[in-house]
Structure formats: structure tokens, C-alpha cells
Protein backbone atom coordinates (compact mmCIF):
# COMPACT_ATOMS: atom_id res chain seq x y z
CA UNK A 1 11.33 -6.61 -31.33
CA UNK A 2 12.00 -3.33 -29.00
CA UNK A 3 14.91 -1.66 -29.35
CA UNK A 4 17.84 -3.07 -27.38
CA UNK A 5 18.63 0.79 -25.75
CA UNK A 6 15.81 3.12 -24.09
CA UNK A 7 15.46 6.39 -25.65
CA UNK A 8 14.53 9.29 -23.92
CA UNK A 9 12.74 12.05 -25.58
CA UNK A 10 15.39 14.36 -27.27
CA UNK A 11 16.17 17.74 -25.65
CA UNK A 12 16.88 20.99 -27.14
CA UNK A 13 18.65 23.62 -25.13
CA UNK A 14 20.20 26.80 -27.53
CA UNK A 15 21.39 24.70 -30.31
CA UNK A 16 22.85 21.12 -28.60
CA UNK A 17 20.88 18.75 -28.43
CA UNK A 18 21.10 15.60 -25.87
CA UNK A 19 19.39 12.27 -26.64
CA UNK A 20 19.83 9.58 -23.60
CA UNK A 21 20.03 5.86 -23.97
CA UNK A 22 20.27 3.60 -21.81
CA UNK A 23 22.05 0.39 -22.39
CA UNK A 24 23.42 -2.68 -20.50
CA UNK A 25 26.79 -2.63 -20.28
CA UNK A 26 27.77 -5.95 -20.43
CA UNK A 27 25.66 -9.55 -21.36
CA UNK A 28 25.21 -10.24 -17.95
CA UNK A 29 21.91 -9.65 -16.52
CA UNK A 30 23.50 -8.18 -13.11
CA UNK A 31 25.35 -5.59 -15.57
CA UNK A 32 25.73 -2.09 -14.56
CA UNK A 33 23.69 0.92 -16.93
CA UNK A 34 24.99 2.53 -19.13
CA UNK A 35 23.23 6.16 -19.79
CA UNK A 36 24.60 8.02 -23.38
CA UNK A 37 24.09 11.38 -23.12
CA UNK A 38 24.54 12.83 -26.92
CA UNK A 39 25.47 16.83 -27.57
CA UNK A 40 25.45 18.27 -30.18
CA UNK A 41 26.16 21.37 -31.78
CA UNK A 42 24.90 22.12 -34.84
CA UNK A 43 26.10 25.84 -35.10
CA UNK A 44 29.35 26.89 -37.67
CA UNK A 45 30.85 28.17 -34.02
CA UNK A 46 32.41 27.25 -31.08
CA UNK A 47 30.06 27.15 -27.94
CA UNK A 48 30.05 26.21 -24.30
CA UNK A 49 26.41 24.98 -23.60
CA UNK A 50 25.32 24.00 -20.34
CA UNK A 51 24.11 19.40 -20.48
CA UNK A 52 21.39 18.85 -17.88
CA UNK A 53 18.87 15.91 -17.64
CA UNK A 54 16.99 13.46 -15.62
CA UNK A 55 18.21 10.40 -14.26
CA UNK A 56 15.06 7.39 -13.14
CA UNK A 57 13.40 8.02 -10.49
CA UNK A 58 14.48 5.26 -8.73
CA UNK A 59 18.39 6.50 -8.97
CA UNK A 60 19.83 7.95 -6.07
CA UNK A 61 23.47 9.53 -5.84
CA UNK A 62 25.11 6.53 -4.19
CA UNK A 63 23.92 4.25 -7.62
CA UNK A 64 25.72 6.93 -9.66
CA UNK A 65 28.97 5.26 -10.35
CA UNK A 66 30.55 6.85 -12.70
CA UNK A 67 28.96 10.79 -13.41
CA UNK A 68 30.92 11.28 -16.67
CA UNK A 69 32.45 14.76 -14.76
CA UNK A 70 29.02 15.93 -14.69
CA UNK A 71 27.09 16.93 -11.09
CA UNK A 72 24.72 15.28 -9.20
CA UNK A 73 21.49 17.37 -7.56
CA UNK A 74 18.01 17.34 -6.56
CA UNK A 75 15.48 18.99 -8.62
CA UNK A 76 12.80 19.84 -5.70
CA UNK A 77 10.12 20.67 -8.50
CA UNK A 78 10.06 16.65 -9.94
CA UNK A 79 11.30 14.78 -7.03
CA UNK A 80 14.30 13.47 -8.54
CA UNK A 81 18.01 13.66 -8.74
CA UNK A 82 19.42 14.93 -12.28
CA UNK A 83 23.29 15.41 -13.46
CA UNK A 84 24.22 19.25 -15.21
CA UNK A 85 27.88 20.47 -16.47
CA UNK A 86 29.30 22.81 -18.78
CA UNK A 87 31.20 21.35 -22.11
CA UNK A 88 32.74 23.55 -25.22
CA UNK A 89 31.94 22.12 -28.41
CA UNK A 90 33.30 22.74 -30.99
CA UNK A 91 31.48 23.79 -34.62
CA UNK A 92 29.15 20.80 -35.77
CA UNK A 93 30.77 18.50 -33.24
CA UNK A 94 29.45 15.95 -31.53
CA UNK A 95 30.34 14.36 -28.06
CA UNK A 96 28.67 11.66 -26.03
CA UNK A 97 29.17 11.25 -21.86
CA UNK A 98 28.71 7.73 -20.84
CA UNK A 99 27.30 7.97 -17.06
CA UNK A 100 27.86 4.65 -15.84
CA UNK A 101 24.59 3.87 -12.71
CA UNK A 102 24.04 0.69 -10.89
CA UNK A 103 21.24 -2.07 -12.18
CA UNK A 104 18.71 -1.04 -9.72
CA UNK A 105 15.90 -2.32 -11.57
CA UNK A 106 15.85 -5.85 -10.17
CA UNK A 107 15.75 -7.62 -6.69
CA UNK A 108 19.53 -8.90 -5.86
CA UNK A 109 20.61 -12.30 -4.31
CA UNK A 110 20.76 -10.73 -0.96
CA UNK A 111 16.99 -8.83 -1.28
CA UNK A 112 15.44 -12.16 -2.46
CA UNK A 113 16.79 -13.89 0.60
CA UNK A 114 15.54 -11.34 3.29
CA UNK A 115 12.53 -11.52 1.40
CA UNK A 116 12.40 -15.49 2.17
CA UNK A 117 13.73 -14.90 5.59
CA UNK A 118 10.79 -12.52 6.22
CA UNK A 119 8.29 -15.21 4.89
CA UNK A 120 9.74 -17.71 7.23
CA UNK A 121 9.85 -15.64 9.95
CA UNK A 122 6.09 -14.26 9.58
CA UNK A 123 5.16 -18.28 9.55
CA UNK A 124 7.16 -19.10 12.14
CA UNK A 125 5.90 -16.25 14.71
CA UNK A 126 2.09 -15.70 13.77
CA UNK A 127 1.29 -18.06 10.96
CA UNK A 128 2.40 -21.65 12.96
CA UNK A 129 0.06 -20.62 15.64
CA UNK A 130 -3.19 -21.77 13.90
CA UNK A 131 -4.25 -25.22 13.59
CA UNK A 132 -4.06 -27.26 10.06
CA UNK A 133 -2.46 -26.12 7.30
CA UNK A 134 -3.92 -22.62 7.03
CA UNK A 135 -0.74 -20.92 8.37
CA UNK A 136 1.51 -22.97 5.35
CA UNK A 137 -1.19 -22.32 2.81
CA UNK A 138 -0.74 -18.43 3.57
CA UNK A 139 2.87 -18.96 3.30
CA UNK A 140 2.60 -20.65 0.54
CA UNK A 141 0.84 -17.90 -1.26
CA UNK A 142 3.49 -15.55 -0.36
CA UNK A 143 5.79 -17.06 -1.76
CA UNK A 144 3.74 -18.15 -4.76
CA UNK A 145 3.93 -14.26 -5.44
CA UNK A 146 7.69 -13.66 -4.91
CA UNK A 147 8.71 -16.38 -6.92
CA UNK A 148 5.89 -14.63 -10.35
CA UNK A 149 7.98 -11.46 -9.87
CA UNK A 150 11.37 -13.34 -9.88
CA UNK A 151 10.06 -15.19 -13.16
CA UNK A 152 8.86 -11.92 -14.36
CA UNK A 153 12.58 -10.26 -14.08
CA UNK A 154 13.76 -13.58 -15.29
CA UNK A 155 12.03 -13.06 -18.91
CA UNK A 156 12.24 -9.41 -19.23
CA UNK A 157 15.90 -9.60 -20.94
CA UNK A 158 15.05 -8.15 -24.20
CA UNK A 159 15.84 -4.52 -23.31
CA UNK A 160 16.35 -2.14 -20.40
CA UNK A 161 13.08 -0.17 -20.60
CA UNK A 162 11.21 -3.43 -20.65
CA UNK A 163 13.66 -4.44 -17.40
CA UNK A 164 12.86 -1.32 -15.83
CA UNK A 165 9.06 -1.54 -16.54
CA UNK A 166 8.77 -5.03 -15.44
CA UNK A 167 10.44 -3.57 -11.87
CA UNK A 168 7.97 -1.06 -11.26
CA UNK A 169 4.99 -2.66 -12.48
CA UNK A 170 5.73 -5.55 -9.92
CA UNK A 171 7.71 -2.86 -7.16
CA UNK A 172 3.56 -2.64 -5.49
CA UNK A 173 3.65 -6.71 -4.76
CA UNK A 174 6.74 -6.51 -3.45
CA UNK A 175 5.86 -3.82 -0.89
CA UNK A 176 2.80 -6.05 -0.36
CA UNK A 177 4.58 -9.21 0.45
CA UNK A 178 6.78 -7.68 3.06
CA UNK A 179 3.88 -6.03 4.40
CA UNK A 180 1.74 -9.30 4.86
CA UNK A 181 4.95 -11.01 6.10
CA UNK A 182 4.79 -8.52 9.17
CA UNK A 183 0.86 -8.35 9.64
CA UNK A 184 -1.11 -10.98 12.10
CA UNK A 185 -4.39 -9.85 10.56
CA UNK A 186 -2.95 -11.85 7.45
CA UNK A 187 -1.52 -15.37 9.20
CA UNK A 188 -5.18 -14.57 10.92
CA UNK A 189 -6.93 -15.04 8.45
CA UNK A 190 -8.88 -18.00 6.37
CA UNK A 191 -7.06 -19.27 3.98
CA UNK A 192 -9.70 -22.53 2.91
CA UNK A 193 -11.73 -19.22 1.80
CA UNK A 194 -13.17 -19.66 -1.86
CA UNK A 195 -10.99 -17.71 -4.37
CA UNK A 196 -12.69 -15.03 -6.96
CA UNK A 197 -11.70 -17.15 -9.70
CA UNK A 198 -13.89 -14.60 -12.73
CA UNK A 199 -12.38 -12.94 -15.10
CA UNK A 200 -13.53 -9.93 -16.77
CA UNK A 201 -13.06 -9.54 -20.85
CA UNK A 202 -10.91 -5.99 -21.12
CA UNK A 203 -11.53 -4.81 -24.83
CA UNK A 204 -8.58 -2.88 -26.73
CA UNK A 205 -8.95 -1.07 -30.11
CA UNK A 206 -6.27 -1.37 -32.79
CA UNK A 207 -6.19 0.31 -36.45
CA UNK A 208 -4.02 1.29 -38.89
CA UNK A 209 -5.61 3.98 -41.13
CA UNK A 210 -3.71 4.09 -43.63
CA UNK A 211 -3.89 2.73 -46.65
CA UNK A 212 -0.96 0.51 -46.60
CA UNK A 213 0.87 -1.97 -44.33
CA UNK A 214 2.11 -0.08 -41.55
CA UNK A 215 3.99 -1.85 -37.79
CA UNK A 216 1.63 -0.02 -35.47
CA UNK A 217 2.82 0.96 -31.59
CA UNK A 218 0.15 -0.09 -29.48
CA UNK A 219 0.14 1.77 -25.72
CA UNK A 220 -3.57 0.74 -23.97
CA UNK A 221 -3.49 2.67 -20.58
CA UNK A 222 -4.73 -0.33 -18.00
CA UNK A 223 -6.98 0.70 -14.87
CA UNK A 224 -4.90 1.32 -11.79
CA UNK A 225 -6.02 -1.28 -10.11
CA UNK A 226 -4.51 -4.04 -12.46
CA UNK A 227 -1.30 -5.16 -11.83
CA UNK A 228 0.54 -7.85 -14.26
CA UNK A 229 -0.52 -11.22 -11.98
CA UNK A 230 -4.25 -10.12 -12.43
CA UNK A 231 -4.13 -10.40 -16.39
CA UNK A 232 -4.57 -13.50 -17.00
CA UNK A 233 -4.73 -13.14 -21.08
CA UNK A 234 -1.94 -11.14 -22.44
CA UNK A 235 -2.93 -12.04 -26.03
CA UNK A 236 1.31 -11.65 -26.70
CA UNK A 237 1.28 -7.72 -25.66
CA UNK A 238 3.95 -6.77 -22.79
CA UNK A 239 2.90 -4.73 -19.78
CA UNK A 240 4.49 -1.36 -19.39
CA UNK A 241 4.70 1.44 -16.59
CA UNK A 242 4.17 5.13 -16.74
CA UNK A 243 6.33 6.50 -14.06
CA UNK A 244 4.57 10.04 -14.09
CA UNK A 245 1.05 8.79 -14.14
CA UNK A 246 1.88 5.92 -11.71
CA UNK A 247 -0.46 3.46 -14.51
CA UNK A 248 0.61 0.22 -16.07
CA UNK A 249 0.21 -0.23 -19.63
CA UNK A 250 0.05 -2.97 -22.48
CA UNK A 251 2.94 -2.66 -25.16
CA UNK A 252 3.13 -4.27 -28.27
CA UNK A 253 4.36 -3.69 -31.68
CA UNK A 254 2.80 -5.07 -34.84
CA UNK A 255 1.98 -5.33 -38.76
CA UNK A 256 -1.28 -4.42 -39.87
CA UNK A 257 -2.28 -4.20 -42.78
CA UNK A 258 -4.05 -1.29 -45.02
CA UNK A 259 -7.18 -0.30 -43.52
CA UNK A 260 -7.24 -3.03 -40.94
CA UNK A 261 -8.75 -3.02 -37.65
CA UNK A 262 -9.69 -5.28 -35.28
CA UNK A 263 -10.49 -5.91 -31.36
CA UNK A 264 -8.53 -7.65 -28.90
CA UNK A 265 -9.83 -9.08 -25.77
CA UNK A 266 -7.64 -9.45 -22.50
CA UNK A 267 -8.54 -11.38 -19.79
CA UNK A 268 -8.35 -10.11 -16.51
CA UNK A 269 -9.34 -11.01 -12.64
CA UNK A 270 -12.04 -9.50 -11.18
CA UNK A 271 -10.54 -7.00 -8.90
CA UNK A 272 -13.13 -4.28 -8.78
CA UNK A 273 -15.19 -5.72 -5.70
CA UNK A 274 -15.24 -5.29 -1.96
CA UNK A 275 -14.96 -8.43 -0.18
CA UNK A 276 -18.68 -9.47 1.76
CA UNK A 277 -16.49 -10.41 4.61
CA UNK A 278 -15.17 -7.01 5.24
CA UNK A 279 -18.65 -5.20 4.62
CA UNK A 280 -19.82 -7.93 7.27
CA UNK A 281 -16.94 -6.85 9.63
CA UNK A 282 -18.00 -3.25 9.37
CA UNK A 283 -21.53 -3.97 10.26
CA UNK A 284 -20.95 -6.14 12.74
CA UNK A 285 -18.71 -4.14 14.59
CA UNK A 286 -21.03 -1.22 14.61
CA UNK A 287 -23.95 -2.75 15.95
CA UNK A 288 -21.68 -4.09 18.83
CA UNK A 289 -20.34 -0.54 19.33
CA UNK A 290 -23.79 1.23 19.24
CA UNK A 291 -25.21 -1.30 21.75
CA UNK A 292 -22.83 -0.45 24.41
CA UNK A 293 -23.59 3.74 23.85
CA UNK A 294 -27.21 3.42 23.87
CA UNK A 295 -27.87 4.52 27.73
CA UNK A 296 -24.54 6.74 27.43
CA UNK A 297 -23.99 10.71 27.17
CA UNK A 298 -22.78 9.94 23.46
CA UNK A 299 -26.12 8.40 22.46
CA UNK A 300 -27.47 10.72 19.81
CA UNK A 301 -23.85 11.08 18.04
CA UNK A 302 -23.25 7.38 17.98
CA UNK A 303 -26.82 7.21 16.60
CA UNK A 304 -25.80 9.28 13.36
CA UNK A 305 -22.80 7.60 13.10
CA UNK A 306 -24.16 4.68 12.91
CA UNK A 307 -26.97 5.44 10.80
CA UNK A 308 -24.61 6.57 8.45
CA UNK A 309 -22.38 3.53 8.33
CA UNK A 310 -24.88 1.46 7.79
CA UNK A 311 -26.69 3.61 5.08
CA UNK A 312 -23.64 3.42 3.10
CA UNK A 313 -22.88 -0.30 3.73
CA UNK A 314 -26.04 -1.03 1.97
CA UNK A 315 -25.91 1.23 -0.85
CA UNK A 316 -22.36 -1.11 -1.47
CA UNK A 317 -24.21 -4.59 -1.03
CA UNK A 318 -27.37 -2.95 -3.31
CA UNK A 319 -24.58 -1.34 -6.08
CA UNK A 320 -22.64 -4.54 -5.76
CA UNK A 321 -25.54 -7.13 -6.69
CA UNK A 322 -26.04 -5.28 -9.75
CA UNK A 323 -25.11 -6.60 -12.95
CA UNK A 324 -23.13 -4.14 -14.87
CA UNK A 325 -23.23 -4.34 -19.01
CA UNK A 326 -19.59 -3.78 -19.43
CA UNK A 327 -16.46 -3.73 -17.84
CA UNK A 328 -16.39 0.34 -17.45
CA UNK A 329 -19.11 0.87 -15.65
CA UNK A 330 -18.69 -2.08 -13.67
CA UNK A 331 -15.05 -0.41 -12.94
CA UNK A 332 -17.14 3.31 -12.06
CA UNK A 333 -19.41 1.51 -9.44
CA UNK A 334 -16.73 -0.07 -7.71
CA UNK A 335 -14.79 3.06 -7.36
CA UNK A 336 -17.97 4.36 -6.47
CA UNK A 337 -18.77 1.31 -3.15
CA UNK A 338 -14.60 2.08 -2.72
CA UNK A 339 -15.33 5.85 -1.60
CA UNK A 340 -18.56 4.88 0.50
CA UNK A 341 -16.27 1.78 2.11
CA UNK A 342 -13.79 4.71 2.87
CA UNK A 343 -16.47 6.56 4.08
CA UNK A 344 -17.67 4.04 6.56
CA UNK A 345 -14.35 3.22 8.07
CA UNK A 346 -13.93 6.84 8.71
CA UNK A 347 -17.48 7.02 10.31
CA UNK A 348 -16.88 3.60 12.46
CA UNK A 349 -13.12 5.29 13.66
CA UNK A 350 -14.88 8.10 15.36
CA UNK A 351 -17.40 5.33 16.88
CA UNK A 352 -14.57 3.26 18.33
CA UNK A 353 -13.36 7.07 19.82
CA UNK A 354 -16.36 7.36 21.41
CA UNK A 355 -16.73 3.74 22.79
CA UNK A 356 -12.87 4.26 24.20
CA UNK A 357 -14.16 8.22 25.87
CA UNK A 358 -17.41 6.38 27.03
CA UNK A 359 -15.24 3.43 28.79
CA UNK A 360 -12.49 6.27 30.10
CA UNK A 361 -14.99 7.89 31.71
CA UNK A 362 -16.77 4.92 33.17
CA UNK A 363 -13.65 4.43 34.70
CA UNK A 364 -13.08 7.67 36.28
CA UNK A 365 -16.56 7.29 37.86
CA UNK A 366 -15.24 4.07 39.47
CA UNK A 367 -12.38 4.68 40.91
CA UNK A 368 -14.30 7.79 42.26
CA UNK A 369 -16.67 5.83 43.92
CA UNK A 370 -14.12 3.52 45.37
CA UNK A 371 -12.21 6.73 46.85
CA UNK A 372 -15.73 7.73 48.59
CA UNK A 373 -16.05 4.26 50.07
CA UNK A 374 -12.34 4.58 51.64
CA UNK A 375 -13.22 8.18 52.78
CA UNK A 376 -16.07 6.79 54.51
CA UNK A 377 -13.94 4.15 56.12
CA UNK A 378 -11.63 6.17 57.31
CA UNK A 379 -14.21 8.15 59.32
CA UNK A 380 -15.44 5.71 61.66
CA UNK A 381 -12.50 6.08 63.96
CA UNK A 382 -14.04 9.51 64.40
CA UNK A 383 -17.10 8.73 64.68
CA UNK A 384 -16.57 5.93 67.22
CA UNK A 385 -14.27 8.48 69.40
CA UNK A 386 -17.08 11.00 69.20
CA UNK A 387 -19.87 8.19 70.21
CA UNK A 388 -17.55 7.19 73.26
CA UNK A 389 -15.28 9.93 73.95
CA UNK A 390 -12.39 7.50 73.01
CA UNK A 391 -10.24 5.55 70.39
CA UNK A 392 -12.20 2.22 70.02
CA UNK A 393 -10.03 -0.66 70.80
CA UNK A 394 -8.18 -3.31 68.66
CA UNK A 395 -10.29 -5.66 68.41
CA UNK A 396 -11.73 -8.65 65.82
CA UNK A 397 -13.93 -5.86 64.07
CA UNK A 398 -11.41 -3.33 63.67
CA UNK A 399 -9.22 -6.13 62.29
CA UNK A 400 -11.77 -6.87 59.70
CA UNK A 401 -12.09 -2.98 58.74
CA UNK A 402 -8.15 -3.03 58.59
CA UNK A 403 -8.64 -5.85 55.94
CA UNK A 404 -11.49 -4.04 53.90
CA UNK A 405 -10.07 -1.34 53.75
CA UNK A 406 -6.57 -2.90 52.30
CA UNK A 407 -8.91 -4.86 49.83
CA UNK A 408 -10.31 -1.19 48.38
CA UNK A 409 -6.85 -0.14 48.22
CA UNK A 410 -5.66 -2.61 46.24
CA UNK A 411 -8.88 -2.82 43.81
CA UNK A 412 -8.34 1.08 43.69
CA UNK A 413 -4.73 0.53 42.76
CA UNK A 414 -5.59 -1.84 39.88
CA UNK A 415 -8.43 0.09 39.07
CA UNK A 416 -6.41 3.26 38.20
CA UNK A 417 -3.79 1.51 36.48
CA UNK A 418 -6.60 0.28 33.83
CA UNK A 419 -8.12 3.68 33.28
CA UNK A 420 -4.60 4.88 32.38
CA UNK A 421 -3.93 2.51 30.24
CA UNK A 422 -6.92 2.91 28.57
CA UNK A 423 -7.18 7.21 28.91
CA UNK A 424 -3.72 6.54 27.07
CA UNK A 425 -4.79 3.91 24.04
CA UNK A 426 -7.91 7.10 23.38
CA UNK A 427 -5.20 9.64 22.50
CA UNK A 428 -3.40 7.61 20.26
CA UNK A 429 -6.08 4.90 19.00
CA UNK A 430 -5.11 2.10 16.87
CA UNK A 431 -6.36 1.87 13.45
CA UNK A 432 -9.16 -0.18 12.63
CA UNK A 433 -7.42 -4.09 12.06
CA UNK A 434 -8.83 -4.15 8.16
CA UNK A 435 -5.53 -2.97 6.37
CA UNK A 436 -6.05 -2.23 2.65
CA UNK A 437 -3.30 -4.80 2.00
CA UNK A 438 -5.63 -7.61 3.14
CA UNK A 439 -8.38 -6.20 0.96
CA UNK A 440 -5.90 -6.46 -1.73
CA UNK A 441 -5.14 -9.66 -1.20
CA UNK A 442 -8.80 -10.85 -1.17
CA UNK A 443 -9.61 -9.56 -3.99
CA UNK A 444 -6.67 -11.21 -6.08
CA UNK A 445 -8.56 -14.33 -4.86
């Protein structure tokens, strides 16, 4: 059982000390904070000592709601907001300032519902469109996921730190599900796909050296790429969050006995993988690309480009069909394939530049053309009057001219309007449509 208040590490500043808790202020699980801040001075005189600490990062100034007459500022050096103040103490006394914040460590009523809203609304715009059921089996998903963290919050009563950890290990699926609520790469995609259903044994340590029973505080650091839906084997530990490091992290407190020590396996989803599908996409799209520059200016730097996408593209497919003896190394090559995927991307964004400079220019050269055509037009009056010494008449041929040339007028018209549409979309290109929180997704199948 974890203590029922968070305690922050104590703090020593010229003889008071200051030990922070933070406790719910009521039973109720919508209950404001409750933050003890504990002075003390342990000198035989009377001192005024300046009280200054860190609130959460996630605490602003407006969730401050009661600052305990101390002041509210920014420290630029750890990007967070912290409360200072001045109080006299007197000889061996001891005073504690309740600073009162608001529970920001859990989604409200309200944020669940625009949440659902923005589900609904991502189905109902881009996800309806496709035939079957694929569009509600995406949705379905999505909400699948909200309704995990809501169960997660649910159970995370016993204490604050284990409320506040549950938020931010769960805070990056949030951000996920309101970004696939908004993306039409997502409702695009296949949802009948077959799921990555292995799971990978993680191995923890746990001893007690001693040579007598002792409750051991287990903290195993998890790879950043796990978050708490891909463990699928808790073995009873909880999962934790290291603000500064950004890392969750399995908790758990237990007996052991003298000299014991044993191993623990957790079961966890395969995550460390890139998806054949988006390897496929990369090559795919490359080939296309390079086919189009082959008779162009931009041959021999499309060439290298392209050599190098696909040189690293196989070095992922070759790394990937590799059988890796344990769960590290199979962890270093993915991170490994991740920086060449990266890589590739990169290489095939500066091959779609190319392919939109190639088709600007193409442009340019028609619409030049088409101007050369009118010019020519335009001189046959001049011609004809310096053939015959006069201004031909209006006749059924000169009618027909008159209606060329408003045909190359018009085509030159819609011409131009193309080329800067397109001359635009090459200064501010679009990014590539494979969004990492797609890949994400896949891979939690």
C-alpha cells in the first residue's frame, strides 16, 4: 500500500527545511489538491527565511487557487511555474502553508464529451465515406482507447502520485486520439488489416541482499516506446511516470525475504517494428517519382536520392527478418530501421521537391509555347496587309482565326492558373501523408 500523500524530496535552504505533500482534499475523486509545504527552523533564533519550490508541471497560475500568501512565477531554467515568500519563524518552530491547486490530473465531464464529440464528428465527415463497416470499426477503436484511459483514472484512487502518474502515462493516447479523430489518412485506412497480436517477454530483476526480510521498492525504467495499453502482463506492479526523463516505469512494493531473488516476466506487445505497408509505401512512391525525372534536368540527383532510399529500405526489411535472441537487441535494431525509416522519408521529401520544380517548370515551358503560337497569330494581319497592300477582309477564314485564337486564350488562361497553383504548393509542400500517429497506431495492432 503507497502512501495516501506524495512526498517530494525534502529541501534545505539555511536551516528551514520544506517537505511538500500532496493530498486530496476531500473523498471525492473531483477533489481539489492540497500541497503542504512544511518549514522549519531548527535554529535557538528567530529567522526570516525565504520558502520557494516547484509546483507539477502540468500547474499553471489559473489552477492555483488558493497560494497560501505565497507568489506565483516562472522559472525559465525548468519550464515551470513555482510559488516563493518570505516567513519569520520563530526558534524551533514549525509552520505548514496549505496551497490549495485544482485536480488537473484527470479528464473532466466536459473534456470526455468533446472527446466523444470529436470521435463522432471524425466518423461522420471522413470515416462514413467508405463502404462496410471499416469507417465504425476505426471508430470503434477510438473509442475502445478513450474508454482504457477513463478505466485507468477510474482505478487509480489509492493516492495522488499514482493519480497523477496514471495521467501522464496515458496524457500521449489522449493527444493521439484527438489527433486520429482529425486525420483522413486514419478513416483512410484498412481497418480488416491483421493485428500484431505477439507479445514480447520483458525480464525484471528483484533482490533483497540482505540477510533478513526486508519490503523492497521496485522502480524498472520501461522503454519509451511502451505505454500502459501495450503491457499486457503487469504481474500486480503499477506503472509509473518520470516527468524529467519523459519514461514510464513499473512500481511495486513488496516482502522478500533474506537473500531472495527472483525474475519476473512482463508481457508486452510487440511495438518495436515498422509496419511492411509503410516500407511498401515508401518504395512504391519512389519508383513512381524517379520514373517521371528520368529524361528531366534533375536526373542524376533524383538518381542518388533514390538510390539511397531504397538502400536503406532494404537494410530495414533485411534487419527486420532477423531473429533477435532477446528483447534488447531486438529493441536496438528497431531503433536502428527507425533512424534509416527517418532517413528515407527525408530523402523521398526532397524527391517529391523535385518532382513539384520538374512539373513547375514544365509548365512555364507551356504556357510559353502557347504565348508564341498567339504571337504568331497575331501577325498574319501584317503579313496579309504586306502581301496585298491592304487589311484582308472579314471573311469565313478570319472568323475561324478569331475563334482560334479565343480558344489559345482561354487554354492560356487555365494554363497559368495551374502553374500558379502549383509554383505555390512547391514553396510550401505538404508533408508526406504517413503521419507517425498512424505508425503508432499500426504497431499497437
Amino acid at each position: 500500500m503507497t502512501d495516501p500523500c506524495r512526498k517530494v524530496p525534502t529541501l534545505a535552504v539555511t536551516g528551514v527545511l520544506f517537505t511538500v505533500l500532496l493530498c486530496s482534499a476531500a473523498s471525492s475523486l473531483w477533489a481539489d489538491v492540497i500541497i503542504n509545504v512544511l518549514a522549519v527552523n531548527g535554529t535557538e533564533t528567530s529567522q526570516e527565511k525565504d520558502i520557494s519550490f516547484s509546483l507539477p508541471g502540468e500547474i499553471k497560475p489559473e489552477d492555483v487557487l488558493d497560494a497560501a500568501g505565497l507568489e506565483i512565477d516562472y522559472d525559465v531554467k525548468n519550464a515551470g511555474y513555482f510559488l516563493h515568500g518570505k516567513y519569520r519563524l520563530e526558534p524551533k518552530e514549525t509552520k505548514t502553508l496549505k496551497v490549495k491547486v485544482r485536480d488537473v490530473w484527470r479528464l473532466s465531464d466536459d473534456q470526455v464529451k468533446a472527446l466523444r464529440a470529436e470521435i463522432d464528428q471524425g466518423f461522420n465527415e471522413m470515416g462514413a465515406e467508405k463502404p462496410g463497416d471499416n469507417g465504425q470499426i476505426l471508430k470503434d477503436r477510438l473509442t475502445q482507447k478513450l474508454d482504457y484511459v477513463l478505466n485507468e483514472e477510474a482505478q487509480s484512487t489509492g493516492s495522488i502520485d499514482q493519480r497523477i502518474d496514471t495521467y501522464r502515462s496515458h496524457l500521449q493516447t489522449i493527444r493521439d486520439i484527438q489527433t486520429k479523430t482529425r486525420l483522413i489518412d486514419y478513416w483512410r485506412s484498412d481497418a480488416k488489416e491483421e493485428e500484431n497480436n505477439k507479445v514480447i517477454s520483458y525480464m525484471i530483476e528483484v533482490e533483497n541482499p540482505t540477510d533478513k526480510l526486508k519490503k523492497v521498492k521496485q522502480q524498472h525504467v520501461l522503454p519509451p516506446e511502451v505505454r500502459p495499453e501495450y503491457i499486457v502482463d503487469r504481474q500486480g506492479y503499477e506503472i509509473r511516470f518520470d516527468e524529467k526523463k519523459g519514461n514510464p516505469f513499473l512500481f511495486k512494493e513488496e516482502d522478500l525475504a533474506a537473500k531472495e531473488k527472483k525474475s519476473v516476466k512482463i508481457g508486452i506487445k510487440d511495438v518495436w517494428f515498422i509496419p511492411a505497408k509503410e516500407t511498401v509505401y515508401l518504395r512504391e512512391r519512389t519508383k513512381g517519382i524517379f520514373n517521371t525525372l528520368l529524361n528531366s534536368k534533375f536526373f542524376e540527383t533524383a538518381k542518388q536520392l533514390n538510390n539511397d532510399i531504397v538502400n536503406n529500405l532494404d537494410l530495414i526489411e533485411a534487419l527486420q527478418a532477423q531473429q533477435q535472441p532477446d528483447i534488447k537487441q531486438h529493441i536496438g535494431a528497431y531503433r536502428i530501421d527507425q533512424k534509416r525509416f527517418e532517413q528515407a522519408k527525408s530523402d523521398l521529401d526532397a524527391l517529391e521537391k523535385l518532382l513539384a520544380r520538374f512539373r513547375a517548370d514544365l509548365e512555364k515551358s507551356k504556357i510559353k509555347n502557347v504565348m508564341q503560337k498567339i504571337q504568331a497569330l497575331q501577325s498574319l494581319s501584317r503579313i496579309s496587309q504586306a502581301v496585298f497592300d491592304k487589311k484582308p477582309a472579314v471573311n469565313t477564314a478570319w472568323k475561324l482565326i478569331g475563334i482560334v485564337m479565343l480558344f489559345l486564350a482561354l487554354f492560356t488562361i487555365i494554363h497559368f492558373a495551374l502553374w500558379f497553383v502549383r509554383t505555390a504548393k512547391e514553396k510550401k509542400p505538404e508533408e508526406m501523408a504517413l503521419p507517425k500517429e498512424e505508425k503508432k497506431e499500426d504497431n499497437e495492432h
